[in-house]
N, C-alpha and C. Protein backbone atom coordinates (compact mmCIF):
# COMPACT_ATOMS: atom_id res chain seq x y z
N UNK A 1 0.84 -1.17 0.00
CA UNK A 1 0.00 0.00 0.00
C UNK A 1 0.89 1.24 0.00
N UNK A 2 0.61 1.81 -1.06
CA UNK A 2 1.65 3.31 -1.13
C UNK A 2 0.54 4.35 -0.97
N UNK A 3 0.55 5.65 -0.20
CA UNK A 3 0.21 6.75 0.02
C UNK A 3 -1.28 6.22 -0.10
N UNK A 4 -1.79 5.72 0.79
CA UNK A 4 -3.17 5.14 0.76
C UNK A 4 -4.10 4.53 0.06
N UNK A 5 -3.45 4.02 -1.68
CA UNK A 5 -3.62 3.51 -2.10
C UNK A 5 -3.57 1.56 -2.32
N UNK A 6 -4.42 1.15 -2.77
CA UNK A 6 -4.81 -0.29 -2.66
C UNK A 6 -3.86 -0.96 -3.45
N UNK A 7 -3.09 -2.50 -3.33
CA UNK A 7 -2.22 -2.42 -4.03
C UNK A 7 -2.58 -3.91 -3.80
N UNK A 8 -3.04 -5.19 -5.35
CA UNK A 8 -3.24 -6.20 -4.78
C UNK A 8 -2.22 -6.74 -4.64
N UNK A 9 -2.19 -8.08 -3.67
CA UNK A 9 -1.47 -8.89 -3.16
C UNK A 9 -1.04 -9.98 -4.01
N UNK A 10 0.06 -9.91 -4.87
CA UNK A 10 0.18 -11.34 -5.81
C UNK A 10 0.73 -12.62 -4.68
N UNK A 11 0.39 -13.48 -5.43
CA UNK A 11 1.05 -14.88 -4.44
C UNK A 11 2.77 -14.99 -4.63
N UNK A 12 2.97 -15.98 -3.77
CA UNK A 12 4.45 -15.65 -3.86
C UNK A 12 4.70 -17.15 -3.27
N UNK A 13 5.80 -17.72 -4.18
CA UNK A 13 6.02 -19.37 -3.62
C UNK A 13 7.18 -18.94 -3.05
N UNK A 14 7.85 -20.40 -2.64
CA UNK A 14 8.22 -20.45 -1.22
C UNK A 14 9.86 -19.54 -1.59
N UNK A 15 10.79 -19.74 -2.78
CA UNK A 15 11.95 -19.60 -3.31
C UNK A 15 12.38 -17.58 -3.76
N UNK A 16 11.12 -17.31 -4.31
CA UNK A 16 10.75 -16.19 -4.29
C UNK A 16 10.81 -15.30 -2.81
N UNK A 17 10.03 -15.83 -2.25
CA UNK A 17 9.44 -14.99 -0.95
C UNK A 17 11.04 -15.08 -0.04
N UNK A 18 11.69 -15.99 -0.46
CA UNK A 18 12.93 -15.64 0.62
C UNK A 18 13.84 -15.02 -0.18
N UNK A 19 13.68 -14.85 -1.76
CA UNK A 19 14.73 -14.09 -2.46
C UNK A 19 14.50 -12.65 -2.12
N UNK A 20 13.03 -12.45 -1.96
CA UNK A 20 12.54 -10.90 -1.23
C UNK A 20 12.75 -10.21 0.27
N UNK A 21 12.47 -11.56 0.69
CA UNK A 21 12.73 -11.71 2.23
C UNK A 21 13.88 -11.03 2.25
N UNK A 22 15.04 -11.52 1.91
CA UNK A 22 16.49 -11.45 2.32
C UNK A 22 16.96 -10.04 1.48
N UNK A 23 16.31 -9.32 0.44
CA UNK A 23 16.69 -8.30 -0.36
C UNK A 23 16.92 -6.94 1.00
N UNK A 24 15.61 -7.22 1.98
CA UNK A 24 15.67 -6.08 2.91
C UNK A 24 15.05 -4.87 3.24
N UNK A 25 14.49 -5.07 2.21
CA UNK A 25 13.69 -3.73 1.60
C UNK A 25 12.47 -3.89 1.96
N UNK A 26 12.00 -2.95 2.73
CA UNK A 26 10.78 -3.29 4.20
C UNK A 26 9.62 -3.00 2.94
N UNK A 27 9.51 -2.99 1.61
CA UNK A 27 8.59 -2.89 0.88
C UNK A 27 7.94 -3.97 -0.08
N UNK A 28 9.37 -4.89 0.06
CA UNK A 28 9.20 -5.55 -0.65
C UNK A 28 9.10 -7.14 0.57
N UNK A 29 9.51 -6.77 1.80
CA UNK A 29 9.44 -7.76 2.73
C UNK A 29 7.53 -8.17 2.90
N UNK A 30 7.29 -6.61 3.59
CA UNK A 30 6.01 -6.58 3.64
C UNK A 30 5.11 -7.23 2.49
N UNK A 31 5.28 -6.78 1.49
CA UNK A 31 4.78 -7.94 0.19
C UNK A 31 4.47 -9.22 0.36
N UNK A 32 5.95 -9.90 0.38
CA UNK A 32 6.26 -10.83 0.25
C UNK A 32 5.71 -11.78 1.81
N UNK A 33 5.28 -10.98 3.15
CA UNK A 33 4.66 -11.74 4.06
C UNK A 33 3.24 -11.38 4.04
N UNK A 34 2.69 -10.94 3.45
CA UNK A 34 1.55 -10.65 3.21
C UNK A 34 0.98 -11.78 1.72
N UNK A 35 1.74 -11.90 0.96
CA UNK A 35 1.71 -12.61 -0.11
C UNK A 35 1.90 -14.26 0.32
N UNK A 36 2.94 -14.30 1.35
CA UNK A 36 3.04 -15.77 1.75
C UNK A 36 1.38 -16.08 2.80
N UNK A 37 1.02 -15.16 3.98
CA UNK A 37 -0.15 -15.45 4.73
C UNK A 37 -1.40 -15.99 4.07
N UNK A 38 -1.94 -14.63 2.96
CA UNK A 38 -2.60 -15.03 2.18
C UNK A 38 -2.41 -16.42 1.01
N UNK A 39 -1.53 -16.68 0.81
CA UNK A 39 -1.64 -17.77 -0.56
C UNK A 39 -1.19 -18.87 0.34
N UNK A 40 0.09 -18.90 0.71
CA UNK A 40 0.77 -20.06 0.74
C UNK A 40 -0.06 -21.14 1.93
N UNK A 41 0.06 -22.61 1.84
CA UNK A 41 -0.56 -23.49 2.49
C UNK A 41 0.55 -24.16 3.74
N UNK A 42 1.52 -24.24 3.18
CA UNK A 42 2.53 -24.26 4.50
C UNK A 42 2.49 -23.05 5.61
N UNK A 43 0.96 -23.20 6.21
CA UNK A 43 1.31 -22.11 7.90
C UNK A 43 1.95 -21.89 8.75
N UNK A 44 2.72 -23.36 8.81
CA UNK A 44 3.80 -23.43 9.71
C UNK A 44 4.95 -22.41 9.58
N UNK A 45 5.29 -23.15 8.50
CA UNK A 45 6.67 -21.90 7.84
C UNK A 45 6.30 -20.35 8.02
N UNK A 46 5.06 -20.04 6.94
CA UNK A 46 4.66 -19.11 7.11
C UNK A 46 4.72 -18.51 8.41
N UNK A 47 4.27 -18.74 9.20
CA UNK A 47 4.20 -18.86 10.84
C UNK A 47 5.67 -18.00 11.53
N UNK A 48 6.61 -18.96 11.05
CA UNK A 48 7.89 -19.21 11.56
C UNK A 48 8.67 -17.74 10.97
N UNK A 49 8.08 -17.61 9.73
CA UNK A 49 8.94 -16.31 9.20
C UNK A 49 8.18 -15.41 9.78
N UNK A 50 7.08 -14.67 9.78
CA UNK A 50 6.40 -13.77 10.81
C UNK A 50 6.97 -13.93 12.08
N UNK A 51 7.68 -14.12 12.56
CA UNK A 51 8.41 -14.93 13.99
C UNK A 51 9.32 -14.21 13.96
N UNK A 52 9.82 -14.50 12.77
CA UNK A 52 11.51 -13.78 12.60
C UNK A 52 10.95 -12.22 12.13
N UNK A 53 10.26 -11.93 11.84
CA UNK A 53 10.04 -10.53 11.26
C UNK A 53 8.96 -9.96 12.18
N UNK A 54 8.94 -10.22 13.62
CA UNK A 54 7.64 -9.68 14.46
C UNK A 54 8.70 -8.84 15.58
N UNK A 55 9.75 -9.02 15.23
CA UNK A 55 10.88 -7.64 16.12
C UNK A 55 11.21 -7.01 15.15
N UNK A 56 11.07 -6.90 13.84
CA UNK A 56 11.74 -5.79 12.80
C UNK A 56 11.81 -4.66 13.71
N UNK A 57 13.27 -4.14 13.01
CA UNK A 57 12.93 -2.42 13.43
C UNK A 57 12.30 -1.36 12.97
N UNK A 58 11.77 -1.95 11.84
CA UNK A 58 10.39 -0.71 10.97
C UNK A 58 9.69 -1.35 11.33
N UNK A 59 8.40 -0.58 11.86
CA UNK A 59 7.09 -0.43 12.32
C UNK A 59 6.68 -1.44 11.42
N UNK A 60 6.33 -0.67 9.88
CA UNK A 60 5.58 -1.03 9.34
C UNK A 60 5.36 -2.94 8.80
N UNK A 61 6.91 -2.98 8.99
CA UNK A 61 7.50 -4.65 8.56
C UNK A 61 6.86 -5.24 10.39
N UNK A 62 7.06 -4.63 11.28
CA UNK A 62 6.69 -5.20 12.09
C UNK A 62 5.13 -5.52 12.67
N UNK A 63 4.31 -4.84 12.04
CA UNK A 63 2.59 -4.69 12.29
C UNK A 63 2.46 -5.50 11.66
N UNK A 64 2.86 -5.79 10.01
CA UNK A 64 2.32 -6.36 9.27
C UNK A 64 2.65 -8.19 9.43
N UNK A 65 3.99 -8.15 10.05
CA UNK A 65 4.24 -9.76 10.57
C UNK A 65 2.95 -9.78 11.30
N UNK A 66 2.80 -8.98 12.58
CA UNK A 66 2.23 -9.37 13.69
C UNK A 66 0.45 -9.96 12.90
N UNK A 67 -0.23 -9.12 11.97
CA UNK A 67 -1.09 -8.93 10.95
C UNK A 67 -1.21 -10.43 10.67
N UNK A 68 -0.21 -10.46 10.27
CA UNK A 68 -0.01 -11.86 9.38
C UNK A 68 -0.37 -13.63 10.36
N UNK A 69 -0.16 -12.89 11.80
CA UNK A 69 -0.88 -14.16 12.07
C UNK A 69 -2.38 -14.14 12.54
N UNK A 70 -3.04 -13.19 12.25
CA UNK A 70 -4.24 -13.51 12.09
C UNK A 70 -4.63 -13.98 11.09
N UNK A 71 -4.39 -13.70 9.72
CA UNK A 71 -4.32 -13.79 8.55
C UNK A 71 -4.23 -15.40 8.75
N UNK A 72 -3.58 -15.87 9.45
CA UNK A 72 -3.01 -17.33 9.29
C UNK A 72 -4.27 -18.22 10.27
N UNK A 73 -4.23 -17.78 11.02
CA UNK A 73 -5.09 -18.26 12.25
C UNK A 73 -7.31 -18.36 11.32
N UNK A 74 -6.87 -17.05 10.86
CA UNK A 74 -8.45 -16.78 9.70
C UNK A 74 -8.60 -17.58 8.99
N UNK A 75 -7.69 -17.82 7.64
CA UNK A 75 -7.49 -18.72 6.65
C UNK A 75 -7.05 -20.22 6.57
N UNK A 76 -6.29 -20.79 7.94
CA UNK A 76 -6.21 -22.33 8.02
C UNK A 76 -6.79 -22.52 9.24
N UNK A 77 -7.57 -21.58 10.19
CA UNK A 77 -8.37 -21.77 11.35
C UNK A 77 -6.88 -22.64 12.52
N UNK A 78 -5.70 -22.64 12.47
CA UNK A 78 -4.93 -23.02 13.14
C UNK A 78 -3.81 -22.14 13.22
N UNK A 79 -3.09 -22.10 14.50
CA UNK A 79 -1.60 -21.86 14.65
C UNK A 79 -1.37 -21.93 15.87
N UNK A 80 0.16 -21.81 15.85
CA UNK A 80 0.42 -22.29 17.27
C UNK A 80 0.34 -20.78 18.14
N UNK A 81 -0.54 -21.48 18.61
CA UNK A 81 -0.97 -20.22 20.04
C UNK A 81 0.24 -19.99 21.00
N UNK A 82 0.81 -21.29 21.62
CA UNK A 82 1.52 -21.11 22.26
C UNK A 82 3.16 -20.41 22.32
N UNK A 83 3.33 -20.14 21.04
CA UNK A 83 4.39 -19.35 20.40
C UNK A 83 3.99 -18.16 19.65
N UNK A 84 3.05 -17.72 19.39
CA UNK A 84 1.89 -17.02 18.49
C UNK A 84 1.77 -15.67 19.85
N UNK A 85 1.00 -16.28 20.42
CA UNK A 85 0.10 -15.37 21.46
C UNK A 85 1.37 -14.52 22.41
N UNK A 86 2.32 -14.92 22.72
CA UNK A 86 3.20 -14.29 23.67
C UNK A 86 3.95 -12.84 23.13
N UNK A 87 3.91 -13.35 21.23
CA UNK A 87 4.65 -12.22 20.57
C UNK A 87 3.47 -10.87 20.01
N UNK A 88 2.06 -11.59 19.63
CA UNK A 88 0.57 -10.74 19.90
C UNK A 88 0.40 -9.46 21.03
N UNK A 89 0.67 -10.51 21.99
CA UNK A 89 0.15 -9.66 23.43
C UNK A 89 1.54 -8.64 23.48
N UNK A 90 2.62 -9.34 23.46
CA UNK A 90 3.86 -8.23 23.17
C UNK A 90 3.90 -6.81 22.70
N UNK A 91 3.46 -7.27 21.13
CA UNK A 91 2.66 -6.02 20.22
C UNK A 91 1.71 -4.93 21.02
N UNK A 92 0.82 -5.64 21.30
CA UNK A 92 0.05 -4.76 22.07
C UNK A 92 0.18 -3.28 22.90
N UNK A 93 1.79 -3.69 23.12
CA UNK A 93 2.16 -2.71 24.08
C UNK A 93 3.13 -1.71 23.42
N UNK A 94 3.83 -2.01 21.80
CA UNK A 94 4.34 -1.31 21.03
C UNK A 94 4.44 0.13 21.01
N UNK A 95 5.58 0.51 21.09
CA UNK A 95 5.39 2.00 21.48
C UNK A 95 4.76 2.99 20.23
N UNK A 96 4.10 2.09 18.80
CA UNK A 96 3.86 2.52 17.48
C UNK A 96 2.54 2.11 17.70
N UNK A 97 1.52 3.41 17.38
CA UNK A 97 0.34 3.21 17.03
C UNK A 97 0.40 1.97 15.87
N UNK A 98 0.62 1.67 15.27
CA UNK A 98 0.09 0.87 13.63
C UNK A 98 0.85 -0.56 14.35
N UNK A 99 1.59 -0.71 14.87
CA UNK A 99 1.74 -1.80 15.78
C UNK A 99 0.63 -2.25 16.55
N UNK A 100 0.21 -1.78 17.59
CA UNK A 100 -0.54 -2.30 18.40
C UNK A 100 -2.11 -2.46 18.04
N UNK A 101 -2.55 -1.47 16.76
CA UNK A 101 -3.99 -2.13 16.03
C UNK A 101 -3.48 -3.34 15.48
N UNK A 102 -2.59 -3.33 14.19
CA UNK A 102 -2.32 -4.41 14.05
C UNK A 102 -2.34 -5.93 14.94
N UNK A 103 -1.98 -4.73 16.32
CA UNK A 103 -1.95 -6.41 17.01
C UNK A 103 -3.16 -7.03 17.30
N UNK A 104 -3.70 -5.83 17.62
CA UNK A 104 -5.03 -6.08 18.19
C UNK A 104 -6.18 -7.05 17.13
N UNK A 105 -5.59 -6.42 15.87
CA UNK A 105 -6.53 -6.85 15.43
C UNK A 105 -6.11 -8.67 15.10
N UNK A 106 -5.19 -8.98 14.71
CA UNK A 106 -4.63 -10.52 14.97
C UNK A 106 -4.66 -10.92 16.17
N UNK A 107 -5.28 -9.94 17.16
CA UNK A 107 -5.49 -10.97 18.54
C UNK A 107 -6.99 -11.47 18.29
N UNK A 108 -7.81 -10.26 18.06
CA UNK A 108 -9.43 -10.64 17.53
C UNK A 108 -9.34 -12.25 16.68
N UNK A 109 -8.53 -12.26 15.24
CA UNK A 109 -8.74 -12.76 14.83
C UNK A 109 -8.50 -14.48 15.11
N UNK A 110 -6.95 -14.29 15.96
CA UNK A 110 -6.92 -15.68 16.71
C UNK A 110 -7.51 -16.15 17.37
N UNK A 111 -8.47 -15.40 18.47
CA UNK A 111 -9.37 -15.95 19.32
C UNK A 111 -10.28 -16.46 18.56
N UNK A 112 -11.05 -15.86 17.33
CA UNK A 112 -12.09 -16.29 16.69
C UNK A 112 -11.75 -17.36 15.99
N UNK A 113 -11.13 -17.45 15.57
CA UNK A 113 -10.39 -18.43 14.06
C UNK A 113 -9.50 -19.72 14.75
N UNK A 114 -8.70 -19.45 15.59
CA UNK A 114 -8.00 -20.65 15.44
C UNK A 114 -8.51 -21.36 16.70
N UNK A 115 -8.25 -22.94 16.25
CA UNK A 115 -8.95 -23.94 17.23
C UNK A 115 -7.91 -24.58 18.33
């Protein structure tokens, strides 16, 4: 999303998303975990990289990990709570507004969604 504009989400397989991943570029990261939540069927992984990208030091790379496990929790109705929820509630307390909706709102969505 640039300057409040809508920007769709292409899918992104697994070889790709870490060639983006690793480029660095909090524009193309964000993409690329937003692109893996939504498409990809491996949650786990998915999971695991939001993990690694839920301390970024840009905000924005960091809301959108946190984002991303609701996204995950919505769409395969599973994830691991018990590694999930500690880094959620964390968020919460983010000293960045767009952090802590974000979190909030992947806390909504885990409670509802995942079993």
């Amino acid at each position: 999303m640039e300057n409040g504009k809508y920007e769709e989400i292409q899918k992104y397989d697994k070889d790709f998303a870490i060639q983006e991943l690793k480029l660095g570029d909090d524009k193309r990261i964000i993409n690329a975990l937003l692109g893996l939540a939504l498409n990809e069927q491996d949650w786990m992984w998915v999971q695991d990289i939001c993990i690694q990208f839920s301390n970024h030091s840009n905000y924005n790379v960091r809301g959108i990990a946190i984002l991303c496990f609701g996204h995950l929790a919505r769409i395969h109705g599973q994830l691991e709570t018990e590694k999930v929820l500690p880094i959620v509630k964390k968020a919460l307390n983010d000293t960045n507004d767009f952090v802590r909706g974000q979190a909030n709102s992947a806390l909504d969505d885990i409670q509802f969604f995942s079993k």
